[in-house]
Protein backbone atom coordinates (compact mmCIF):
# COMPACT_ATOMS: atom_id res chain seq x y z
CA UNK A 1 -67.78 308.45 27.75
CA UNK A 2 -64.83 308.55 25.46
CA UNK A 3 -64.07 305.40 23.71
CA UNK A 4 -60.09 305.95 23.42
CA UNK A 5 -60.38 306.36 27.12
CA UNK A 6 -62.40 303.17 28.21
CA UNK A 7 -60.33 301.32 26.10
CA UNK A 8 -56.98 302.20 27.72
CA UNK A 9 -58.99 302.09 30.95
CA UNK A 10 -59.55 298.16 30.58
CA UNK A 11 -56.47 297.88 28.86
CA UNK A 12 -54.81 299.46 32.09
CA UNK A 13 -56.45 297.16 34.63
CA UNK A 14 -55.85 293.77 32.48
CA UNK A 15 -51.80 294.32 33.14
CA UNK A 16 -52.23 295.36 36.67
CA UNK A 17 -54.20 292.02 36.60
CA UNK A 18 -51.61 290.14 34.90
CA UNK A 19 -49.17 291.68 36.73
CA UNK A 20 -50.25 290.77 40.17
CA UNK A 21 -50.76 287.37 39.26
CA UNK A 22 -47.09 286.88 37.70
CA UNK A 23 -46.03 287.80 41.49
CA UNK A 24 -47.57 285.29 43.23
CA UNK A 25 -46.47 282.35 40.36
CA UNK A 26 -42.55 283.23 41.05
CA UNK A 27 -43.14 281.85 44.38
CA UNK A 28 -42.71 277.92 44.94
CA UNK A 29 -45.68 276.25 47.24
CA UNK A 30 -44.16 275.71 50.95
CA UNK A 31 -40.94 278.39 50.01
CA UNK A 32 -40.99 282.20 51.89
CA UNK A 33 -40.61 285.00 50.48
CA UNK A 34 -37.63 286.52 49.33
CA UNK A 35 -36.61 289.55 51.11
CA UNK A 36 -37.04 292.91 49.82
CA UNK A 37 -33.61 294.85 49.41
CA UNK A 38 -34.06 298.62 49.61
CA UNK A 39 -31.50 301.27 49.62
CA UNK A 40 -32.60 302.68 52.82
CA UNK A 41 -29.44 303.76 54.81
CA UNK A 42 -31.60 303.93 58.16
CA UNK A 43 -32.22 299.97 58.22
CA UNK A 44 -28.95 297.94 57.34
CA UNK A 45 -29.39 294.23 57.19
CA UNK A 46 -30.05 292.52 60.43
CA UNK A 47 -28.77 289.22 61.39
CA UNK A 48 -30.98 286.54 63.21
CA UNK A 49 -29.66 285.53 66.73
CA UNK A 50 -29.19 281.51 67.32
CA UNK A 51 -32.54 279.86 67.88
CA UNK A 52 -34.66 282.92 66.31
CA UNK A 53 -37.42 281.58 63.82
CA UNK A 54 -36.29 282.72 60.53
CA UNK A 55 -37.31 285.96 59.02
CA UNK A 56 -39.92 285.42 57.24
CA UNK A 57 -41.79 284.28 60.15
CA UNK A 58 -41.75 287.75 61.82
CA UNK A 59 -42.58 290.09 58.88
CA UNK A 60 -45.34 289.27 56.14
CA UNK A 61 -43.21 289.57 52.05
CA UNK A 62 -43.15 292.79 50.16
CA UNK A 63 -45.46 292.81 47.34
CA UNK A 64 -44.59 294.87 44.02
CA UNK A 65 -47.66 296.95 43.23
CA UNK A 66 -47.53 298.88 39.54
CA UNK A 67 -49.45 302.31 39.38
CA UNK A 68 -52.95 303.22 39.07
CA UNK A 69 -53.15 304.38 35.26
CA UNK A 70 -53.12 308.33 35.25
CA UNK A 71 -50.84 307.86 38.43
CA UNK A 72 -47.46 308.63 39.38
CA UNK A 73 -45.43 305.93 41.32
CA UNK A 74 -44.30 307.16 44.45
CA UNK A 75 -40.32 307.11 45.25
CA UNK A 76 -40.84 305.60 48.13
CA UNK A 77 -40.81 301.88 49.15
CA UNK A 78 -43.93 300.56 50.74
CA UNK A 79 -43.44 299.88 54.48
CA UNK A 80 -43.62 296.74 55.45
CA UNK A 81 -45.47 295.80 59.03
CA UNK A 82 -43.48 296.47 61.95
CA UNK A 83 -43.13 293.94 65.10
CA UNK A 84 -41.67 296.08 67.80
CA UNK A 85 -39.12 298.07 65.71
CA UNK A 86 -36.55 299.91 68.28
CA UNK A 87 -35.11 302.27 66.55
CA UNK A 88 -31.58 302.25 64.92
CA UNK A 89 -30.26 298.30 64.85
CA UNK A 90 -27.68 297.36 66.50
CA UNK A 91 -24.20 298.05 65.08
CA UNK A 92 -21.59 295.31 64.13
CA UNK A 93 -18.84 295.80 66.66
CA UNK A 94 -21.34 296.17 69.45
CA UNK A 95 -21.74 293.13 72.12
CA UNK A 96 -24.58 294.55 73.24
CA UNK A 97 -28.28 295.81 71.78
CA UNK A 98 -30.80 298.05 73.89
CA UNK A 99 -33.98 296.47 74.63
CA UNK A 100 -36.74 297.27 72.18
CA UNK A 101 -39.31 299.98 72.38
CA UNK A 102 -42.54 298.55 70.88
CA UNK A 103 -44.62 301.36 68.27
CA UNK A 104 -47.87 301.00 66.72
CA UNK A 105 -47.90 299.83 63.43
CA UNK A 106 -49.49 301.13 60.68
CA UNK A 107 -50.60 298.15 58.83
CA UNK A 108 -51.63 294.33 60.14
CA UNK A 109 -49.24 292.36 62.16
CA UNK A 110 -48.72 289.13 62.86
CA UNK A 111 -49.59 288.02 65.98
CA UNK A 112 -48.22 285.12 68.16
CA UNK A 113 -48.72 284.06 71.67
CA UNK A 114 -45.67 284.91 74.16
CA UNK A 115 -42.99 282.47 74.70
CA UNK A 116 -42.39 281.27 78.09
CA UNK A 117 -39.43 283.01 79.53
CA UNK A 118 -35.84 280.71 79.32
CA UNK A 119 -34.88 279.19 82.79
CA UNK A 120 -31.58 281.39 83.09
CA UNK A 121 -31.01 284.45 81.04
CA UNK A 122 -27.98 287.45 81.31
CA UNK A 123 -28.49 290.66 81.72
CA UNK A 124 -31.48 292.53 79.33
CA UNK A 125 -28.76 295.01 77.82
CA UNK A 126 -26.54 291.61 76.27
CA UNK A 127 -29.40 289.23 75.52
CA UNK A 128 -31.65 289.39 72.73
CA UNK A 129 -35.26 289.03 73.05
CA UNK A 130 -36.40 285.00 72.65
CA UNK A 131 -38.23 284.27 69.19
CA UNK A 132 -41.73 282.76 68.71
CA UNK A 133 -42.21 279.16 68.60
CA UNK A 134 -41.70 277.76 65.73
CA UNK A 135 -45.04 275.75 65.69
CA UNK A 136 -47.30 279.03 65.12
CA UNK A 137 -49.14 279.13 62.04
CA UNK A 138 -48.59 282.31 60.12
CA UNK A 139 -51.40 283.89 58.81
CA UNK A 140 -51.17 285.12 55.18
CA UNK A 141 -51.31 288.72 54.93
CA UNK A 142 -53.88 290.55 53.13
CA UNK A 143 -53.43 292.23 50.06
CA UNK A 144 -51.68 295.68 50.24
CA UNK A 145 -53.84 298.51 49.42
CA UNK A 146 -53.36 300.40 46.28
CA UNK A 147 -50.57 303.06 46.51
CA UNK A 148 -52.08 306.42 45.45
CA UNK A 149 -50.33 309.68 45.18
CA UNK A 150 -52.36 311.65 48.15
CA UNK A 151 -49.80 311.16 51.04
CA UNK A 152 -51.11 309.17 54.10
CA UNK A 153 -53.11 311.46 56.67
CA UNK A 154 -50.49 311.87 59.97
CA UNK A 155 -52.79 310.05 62.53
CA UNK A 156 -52.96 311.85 66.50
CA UNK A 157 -50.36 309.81 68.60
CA UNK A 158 -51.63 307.16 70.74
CA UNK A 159 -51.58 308.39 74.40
CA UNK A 160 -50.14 304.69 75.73
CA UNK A 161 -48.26 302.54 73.67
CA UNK A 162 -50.25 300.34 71.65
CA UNK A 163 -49.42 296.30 72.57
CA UNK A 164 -48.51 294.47 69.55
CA UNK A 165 -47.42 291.42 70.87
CA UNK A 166 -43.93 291.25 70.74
CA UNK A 167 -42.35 289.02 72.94
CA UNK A 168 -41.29 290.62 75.87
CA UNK A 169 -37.56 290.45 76.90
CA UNK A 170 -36.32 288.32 79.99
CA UNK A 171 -36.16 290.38 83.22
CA UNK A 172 -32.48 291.30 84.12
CA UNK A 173 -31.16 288.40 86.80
CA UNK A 174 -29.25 290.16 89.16
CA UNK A 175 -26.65 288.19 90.59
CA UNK A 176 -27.18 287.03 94.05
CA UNK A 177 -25.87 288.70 96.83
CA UNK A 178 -23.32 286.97 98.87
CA UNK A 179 -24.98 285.63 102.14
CA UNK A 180 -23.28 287.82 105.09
CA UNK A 181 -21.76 285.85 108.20
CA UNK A 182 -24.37 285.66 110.84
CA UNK A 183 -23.42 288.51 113.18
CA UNK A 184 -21.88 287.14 116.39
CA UNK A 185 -21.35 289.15 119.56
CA UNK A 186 -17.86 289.46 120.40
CA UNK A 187 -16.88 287.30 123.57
CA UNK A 188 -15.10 287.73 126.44
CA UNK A 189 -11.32 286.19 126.60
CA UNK A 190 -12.22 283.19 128.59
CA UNK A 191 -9.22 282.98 131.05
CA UNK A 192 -7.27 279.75 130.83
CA UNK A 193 -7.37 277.35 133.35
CA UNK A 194 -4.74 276.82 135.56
CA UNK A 195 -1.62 274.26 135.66
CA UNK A 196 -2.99 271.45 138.02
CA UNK A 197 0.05 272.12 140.37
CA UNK A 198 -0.75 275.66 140.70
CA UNK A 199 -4.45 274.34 141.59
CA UNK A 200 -3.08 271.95 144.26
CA UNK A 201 -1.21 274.87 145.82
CA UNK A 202 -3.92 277.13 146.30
CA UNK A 203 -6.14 274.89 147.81
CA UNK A 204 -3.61 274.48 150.75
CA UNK A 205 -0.92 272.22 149.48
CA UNK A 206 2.27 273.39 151.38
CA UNK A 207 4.45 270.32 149.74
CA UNK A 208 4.90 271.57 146.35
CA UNK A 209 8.13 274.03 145.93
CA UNK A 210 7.39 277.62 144.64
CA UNK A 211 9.78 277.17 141.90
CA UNK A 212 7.88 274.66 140.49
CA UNK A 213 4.53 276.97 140.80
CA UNK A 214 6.01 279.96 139.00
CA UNK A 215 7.99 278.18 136.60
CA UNK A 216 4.75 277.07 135.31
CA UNK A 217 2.74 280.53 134.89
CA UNK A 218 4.25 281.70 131.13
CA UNK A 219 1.97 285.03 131.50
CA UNK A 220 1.99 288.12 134.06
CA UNK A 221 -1.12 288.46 136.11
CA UNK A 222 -3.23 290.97 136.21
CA UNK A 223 -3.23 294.01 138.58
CA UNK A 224 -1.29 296.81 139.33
CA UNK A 225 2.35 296.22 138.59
CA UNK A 226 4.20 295.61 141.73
CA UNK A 227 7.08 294.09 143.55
CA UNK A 228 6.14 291.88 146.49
CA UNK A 229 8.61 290.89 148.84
CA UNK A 230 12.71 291.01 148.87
CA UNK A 231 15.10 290.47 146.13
CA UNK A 232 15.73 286.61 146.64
CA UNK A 233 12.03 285.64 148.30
CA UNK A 234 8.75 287.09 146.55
CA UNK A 235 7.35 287.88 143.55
CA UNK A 236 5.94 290.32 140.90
CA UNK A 237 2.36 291.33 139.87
CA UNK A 238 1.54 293.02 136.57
CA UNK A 239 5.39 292.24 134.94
CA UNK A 240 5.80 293.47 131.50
CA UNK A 241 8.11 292.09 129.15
CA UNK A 242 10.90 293.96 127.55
CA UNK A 243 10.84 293.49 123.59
CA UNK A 244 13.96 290.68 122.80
CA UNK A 245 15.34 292.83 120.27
CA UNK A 246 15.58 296.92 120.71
CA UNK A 247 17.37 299.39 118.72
CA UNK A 248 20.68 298.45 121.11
CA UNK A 249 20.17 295.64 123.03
CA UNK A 250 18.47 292.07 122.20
CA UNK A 251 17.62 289.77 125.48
CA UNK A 252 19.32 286.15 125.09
CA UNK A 253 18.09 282.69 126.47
CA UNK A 254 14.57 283.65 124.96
CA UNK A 255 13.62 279.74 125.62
CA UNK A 256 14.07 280.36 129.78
CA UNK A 257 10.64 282.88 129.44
CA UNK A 258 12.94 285.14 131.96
CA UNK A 259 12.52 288.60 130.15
CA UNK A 260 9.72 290.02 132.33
CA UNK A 261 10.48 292.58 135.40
CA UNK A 262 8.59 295.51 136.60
CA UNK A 263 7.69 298.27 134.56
CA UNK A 264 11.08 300.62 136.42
CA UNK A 265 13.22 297.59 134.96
CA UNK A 266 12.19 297.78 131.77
CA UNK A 267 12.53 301.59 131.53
CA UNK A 268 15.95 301.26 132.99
CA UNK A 269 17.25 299.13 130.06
CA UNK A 270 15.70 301.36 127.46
CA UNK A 271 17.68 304.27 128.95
CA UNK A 272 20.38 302.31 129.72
CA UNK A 273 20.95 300.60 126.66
CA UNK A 274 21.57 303.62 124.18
CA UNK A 275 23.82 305.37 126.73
CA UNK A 276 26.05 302.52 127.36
CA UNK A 277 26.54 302.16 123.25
CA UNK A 278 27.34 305.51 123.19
CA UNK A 279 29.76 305.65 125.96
CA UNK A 280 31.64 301.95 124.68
CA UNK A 281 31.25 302.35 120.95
CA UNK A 282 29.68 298.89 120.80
CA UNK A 283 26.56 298.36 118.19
CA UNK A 284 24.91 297.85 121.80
CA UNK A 285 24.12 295.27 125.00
CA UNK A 286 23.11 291.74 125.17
CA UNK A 287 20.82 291.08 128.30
CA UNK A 288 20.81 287.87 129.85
CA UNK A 289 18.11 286.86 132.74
CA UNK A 290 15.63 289.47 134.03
CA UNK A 291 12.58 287.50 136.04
CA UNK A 292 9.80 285.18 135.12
CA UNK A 293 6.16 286.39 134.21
CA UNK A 294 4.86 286.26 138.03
CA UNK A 295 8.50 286.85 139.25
CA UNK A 296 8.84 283.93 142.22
CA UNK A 297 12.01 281.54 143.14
CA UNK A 298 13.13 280.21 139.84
CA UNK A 299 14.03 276.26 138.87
CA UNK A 300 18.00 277.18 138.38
CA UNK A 301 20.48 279.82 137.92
CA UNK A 302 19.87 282.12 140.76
CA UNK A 303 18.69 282.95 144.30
CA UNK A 304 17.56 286.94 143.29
CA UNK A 305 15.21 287.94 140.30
CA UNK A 306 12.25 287.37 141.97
CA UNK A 307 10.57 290.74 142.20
CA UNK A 308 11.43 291.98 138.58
CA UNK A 309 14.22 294.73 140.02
CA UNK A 310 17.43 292.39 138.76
CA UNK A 311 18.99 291.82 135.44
CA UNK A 312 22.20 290.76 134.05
CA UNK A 313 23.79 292.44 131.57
CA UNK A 314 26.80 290.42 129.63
CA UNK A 315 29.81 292.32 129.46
CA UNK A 316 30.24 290.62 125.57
CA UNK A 317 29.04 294.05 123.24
CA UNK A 318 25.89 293.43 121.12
CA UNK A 319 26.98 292.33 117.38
CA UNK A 320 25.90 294.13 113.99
CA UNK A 321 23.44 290.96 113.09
CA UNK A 322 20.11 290.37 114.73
CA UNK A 323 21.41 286.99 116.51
CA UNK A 324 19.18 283.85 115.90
CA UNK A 325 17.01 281.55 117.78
CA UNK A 326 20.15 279.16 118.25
CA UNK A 327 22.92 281.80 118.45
CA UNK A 328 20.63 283.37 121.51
CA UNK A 329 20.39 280.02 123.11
CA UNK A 330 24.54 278.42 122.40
CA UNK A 331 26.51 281.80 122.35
CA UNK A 332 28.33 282.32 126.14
CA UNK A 333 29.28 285.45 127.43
CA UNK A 334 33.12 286.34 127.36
CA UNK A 335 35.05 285.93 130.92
CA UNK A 336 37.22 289.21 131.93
CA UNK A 337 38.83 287.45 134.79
CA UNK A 338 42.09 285.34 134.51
CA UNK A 339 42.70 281.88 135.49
CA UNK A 340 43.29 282.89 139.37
CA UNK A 341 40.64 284.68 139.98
CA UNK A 342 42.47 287.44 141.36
CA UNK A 343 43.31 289.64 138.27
CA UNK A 344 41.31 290.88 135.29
CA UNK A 345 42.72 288.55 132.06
CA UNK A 346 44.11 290.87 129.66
CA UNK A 347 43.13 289.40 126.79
CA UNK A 348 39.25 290.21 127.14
CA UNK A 349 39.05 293.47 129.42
CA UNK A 350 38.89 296.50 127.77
CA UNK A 351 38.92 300.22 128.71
CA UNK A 352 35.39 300.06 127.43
CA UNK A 353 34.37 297.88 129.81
CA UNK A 354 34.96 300.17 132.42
CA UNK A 355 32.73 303.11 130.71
CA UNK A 356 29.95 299.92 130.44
CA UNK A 357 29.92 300.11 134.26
CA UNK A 358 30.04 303.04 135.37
CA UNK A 359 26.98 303.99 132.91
CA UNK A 360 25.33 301.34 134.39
CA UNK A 361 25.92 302.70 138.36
CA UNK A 362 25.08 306.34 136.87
CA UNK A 363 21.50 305.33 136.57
CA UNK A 364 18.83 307.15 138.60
CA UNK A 365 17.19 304.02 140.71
CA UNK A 366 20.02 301.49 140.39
CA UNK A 367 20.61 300.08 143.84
CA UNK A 368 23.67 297.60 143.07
CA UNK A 369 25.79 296.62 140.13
CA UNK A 370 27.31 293.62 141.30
CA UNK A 371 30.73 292.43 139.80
CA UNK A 372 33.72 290.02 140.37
CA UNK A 373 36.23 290.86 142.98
CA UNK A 374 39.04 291.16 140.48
CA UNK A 375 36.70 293.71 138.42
CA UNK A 376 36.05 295.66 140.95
CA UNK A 377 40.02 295.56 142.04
CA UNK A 378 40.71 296.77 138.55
CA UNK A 379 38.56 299.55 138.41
CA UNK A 380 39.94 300.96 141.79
CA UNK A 381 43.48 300.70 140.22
CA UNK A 382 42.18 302.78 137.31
CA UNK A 383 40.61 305.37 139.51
CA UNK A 384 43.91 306.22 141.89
CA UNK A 385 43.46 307.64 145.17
CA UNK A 386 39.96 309.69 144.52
CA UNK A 387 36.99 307.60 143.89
CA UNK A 388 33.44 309.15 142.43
CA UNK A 389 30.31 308.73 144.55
CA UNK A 390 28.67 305.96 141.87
CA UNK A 391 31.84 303.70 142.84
CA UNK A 392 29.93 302.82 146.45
CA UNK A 393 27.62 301.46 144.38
CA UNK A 394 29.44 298.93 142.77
CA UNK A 395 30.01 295.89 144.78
CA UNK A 396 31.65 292.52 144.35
CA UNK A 397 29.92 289.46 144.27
CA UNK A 398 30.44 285.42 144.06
CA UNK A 399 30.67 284.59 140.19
CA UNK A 400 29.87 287.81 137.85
CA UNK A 401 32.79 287.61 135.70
CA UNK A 402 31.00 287.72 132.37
CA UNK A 403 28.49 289.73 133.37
CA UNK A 404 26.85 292.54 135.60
CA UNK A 405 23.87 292.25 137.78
CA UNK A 406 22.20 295.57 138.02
CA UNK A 407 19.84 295.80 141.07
CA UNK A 408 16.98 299.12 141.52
CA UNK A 409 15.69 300.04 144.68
CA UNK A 410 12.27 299.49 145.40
CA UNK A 411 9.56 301.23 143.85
CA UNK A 412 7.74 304.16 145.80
CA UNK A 413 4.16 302.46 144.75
CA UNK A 414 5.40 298.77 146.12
CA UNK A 415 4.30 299.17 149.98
CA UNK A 416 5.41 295.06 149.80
CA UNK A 417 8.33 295.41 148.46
CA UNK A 418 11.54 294.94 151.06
CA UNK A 419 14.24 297.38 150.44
CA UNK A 420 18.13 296.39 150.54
CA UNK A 421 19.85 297.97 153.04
CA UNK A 422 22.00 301.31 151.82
CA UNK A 423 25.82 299.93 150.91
CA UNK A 424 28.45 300.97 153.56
CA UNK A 425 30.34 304.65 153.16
CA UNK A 426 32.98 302.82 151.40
CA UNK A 427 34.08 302.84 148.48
CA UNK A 428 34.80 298.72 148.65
CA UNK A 429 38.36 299.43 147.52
CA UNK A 430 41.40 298.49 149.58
CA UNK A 431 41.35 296.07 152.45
CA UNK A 432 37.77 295.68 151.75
CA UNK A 433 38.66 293.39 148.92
CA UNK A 434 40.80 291.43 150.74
CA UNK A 435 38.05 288.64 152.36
CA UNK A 436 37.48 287.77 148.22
CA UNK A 437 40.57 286.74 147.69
CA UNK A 438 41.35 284.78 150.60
CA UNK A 439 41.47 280.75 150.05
CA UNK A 440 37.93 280.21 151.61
CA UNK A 441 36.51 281.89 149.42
CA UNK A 442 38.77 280.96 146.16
CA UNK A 443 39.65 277.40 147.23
CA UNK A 444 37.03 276.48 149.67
CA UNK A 445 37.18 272.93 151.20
CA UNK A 446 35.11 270.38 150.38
CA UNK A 447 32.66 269.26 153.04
CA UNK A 448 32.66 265.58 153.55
CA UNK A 449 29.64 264.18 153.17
CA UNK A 450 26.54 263.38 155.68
CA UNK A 451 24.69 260.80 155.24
CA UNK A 452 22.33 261.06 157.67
CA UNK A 453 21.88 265.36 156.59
CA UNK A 454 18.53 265.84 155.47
CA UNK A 455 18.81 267.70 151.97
CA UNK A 456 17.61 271.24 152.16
CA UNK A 457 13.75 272.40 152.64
CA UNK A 458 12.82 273.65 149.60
CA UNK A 459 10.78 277.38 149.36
CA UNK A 460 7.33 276.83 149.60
CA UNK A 461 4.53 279.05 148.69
CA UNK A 462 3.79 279.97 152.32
CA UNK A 463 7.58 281.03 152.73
CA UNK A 464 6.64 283.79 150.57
CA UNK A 465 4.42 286.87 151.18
CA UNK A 466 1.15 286.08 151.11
CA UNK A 467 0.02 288.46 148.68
CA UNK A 468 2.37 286.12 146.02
CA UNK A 469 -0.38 283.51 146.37
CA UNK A 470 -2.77 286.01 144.98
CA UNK A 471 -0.37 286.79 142.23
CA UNK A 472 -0.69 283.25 141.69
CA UNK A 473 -4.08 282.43 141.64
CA UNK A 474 -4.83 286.16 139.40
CA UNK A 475 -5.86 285.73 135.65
CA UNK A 476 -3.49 286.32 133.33
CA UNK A 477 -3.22 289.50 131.95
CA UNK A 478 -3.42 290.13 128.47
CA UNK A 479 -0.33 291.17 125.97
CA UNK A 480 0.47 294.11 124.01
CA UNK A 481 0.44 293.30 120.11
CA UNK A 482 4.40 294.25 120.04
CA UNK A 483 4.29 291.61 122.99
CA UNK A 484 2.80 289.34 120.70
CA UNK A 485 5.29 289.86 117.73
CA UNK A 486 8.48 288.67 119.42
């Protein structure tokens, strides 16, 4: 062997010696490691989440190694152990890192048992995976093997991933679904129970008065819409209400429950209605009392509207303005008939309201329009000598000065229902007006008063058809949702 050579040989491996033991003095007892910096682009600096155990705990210190002698030092950094590296880290401005992809490492880990999994934890994609406990010993790593210029043999890929104890990260929580309602079967309207008075009646009490009885029903009955019985004595099954407010008309005195008739009424004043607005001008009609739900004698105002085939009509014209709860219930229709009672009163009757009648008596199905005797008187003036056929059909009546009462004949599928007889082939002009203004009727006397007269028997259910005591006692039938919005 060649001296020179030995020599520098022994010479070599002295200052590796000396070198490797410099390395370890620069490091206090009980202080880690510093960190290696390299000027890999691939791996920026990583920042350790809140409650991680520092670095130094999950990656053993880079040692600097000098060359063998007769060696070449490699340009590239020794690796350090990897824990679960997973891929590119996470940039800066993202809130969120993937979850890790663990890899087989190519030199000694460290190894730590698993911590237990934290009680609540977000989603995996936003929460980082929980460090080791702190209380693990760390095992000092080995010393790294001598760096040699033959280039590591590539080693056949694992066929599973190889475990290297990284802590695993916290199952995604998924938010709990909200509970659903228990499913419940949809019921049957239970019907309401009836108004003890109406309960007294059917079981055979013949005391109480019928107004009272159908007064208190505030709903039609079921059935078959029909009308049972004549004009001022029955009733009405299956009524339908008319809608308070229409494109020209809106119904007044909402609070008397009176805007119910049979389903002919109703289409009447939806025909009607337009037409008349059209013939007068006027914005359109204001209609007073129709009949209650279940038809039937009512508490006050009239004798008639009992089988939904009457309703008034106020000869005041409908204004621009949707009218209000009170205006409905305080406004009064306007009088056409002077103080006498014998002649129309300038001041209110209009050509207009002429046209508002005779639209009216056009109708297909009206029966009657019923008037005041001075109306009527007026209109035959205005006509002369020659009369039209509708004409007949306007009659005079007691009161009706501020408003018409338009009757329709009886409906063809009402086998109950008591028709009026047909007016007489006259025109009702002439002499024929003459009994209404005679003093009896304009001035009648005064009867003096009996004190032994019994006060007047009051209608009873049984004075009414029988069928109106079904109509009664029949559930109530249910409403339309437009019913159900006025």
């Amino acid at each position: 062997m060649n001296r020179p050579a030995a020599i520098i040989a022994v010479c070599a491996a002295a200052l590796a010696a000396g070198v490797w033991a410099l390395g370890g003095m620069n490091q206090r007892p009980g202080e880690a490691p510093a960190p290696e910096f390299t000027a890999s682009a691939n791996k920026p600096a990583q920042t350790t989440p809140a409650g991680d155990a520092s670095p130094a705990a999950k990656a053993p210190p880079p040692v600097a190694m000098m060359p063998r002698p007769g060696t070449a030092m490699s340009s590239t950094p020794p690796q350090q152990p990897k824990v679960a590296d997973a891929g590119p880290a996470p940039q800066a401005s993202s809130a969120a890192a993937p979850a890790p992809k663990p890899e087989a490492a190519p030199a000694p880990v460290v190894t730590a048992p698993a911590a237990a999994p934290p009680p609540a934890a977000a989603p995996a994609e936003s929460a980082p995976p929980p460090a080791p406990e702190k209380s693990v010993a760390i095992t000092p790593p080995p010393p790294a093997p001598p760096v040699t210029a033959e280039p590591p043999k590539a080693e056949p890929a694992p066929a599973a991933p190889v475990a290297v104890a990284p802590v695993p990260a916290a199952p995604p929580i998924a938010a709990p679904a909200p509970t659903p309602a228990p499913a419940v079967a949809a019921l049957a309207p239970v019907p309401q129970d009836k108004p003890a008075i109406i309960e007294q009646a059917i079981k055979g009490d013949t005391t109480i008065p019928a107004k009272k009885l159908f007064a208190a029903e505030k709903l039609p009955s079921l059935g078959k819409a029909m009308a049972i019985g004549y004009y001022p004595r029955g009733c009405l099954q299956g009524g339908v209400a008319l809608p308070v407010n229409g494109p020209t008309w809106q119904v007044m005195r909402i609070s008397r429950n009176r805007m119910w008739g049979h389903p002919n009424l109703v289409r009447f004043l939806e025909r009607f209605a337009p037409a008349a607005a059209k013939a007068t001008g006027w914005h359109g009609i204001l209609i007073g009392d129709m009949a209650q739900p279940r038809g039937g004698p009512l508490p006050f105002g009239h004798l008639s509207h009992q089988i939904g085939l009457d309703v008034d009509v106020w000869f005041m014209p409908m204004p621009n303005h949707t009218l209000s709860s009170e205006e409905r219930e305080k406004t009064s229709a306007i009088n056409l008939v002077s103080a006498d009672w014998k002649n129309i009163n300038p001041k209110t009757w209009t050509p207009q309201h002429y046209d508002f009648i005779r639209v009216a008596a056009e109708q297909p199905g009206v029966e009657r329009v019923l008037v005041n005797a001075a109306i009527k008187k007026e209109m035959c003036r205005m006509q002369g000598a020659k009369h039209p056929e509708w004409m007949d059909k306007v009659r005079p009546w007691y009161g009706h000065h501020d408003h018409i009462h338009v009757r329709l004949a009886c409906p063809p599928d009402s086998p109950n229902c008591r028709k009026q007889p047909a007016v007489p082939e006259s025109d009702g002009c002439g002499k024929a007006l003459d009994y209404w203004f005679s003093d009896r009727v304009l001035h009648p006397k005064p009867k003096p008063p009996n004190p032994n007269a019994k006060p007047p028997k009051a209608i009873t259910l049984a004075d009414l058809p029988p069928a109106c005591k079904t109509v009664l006692a029949a559930p109530d039938k249910p409403l339309t949702a437009a019913q159900k919005n006025d």
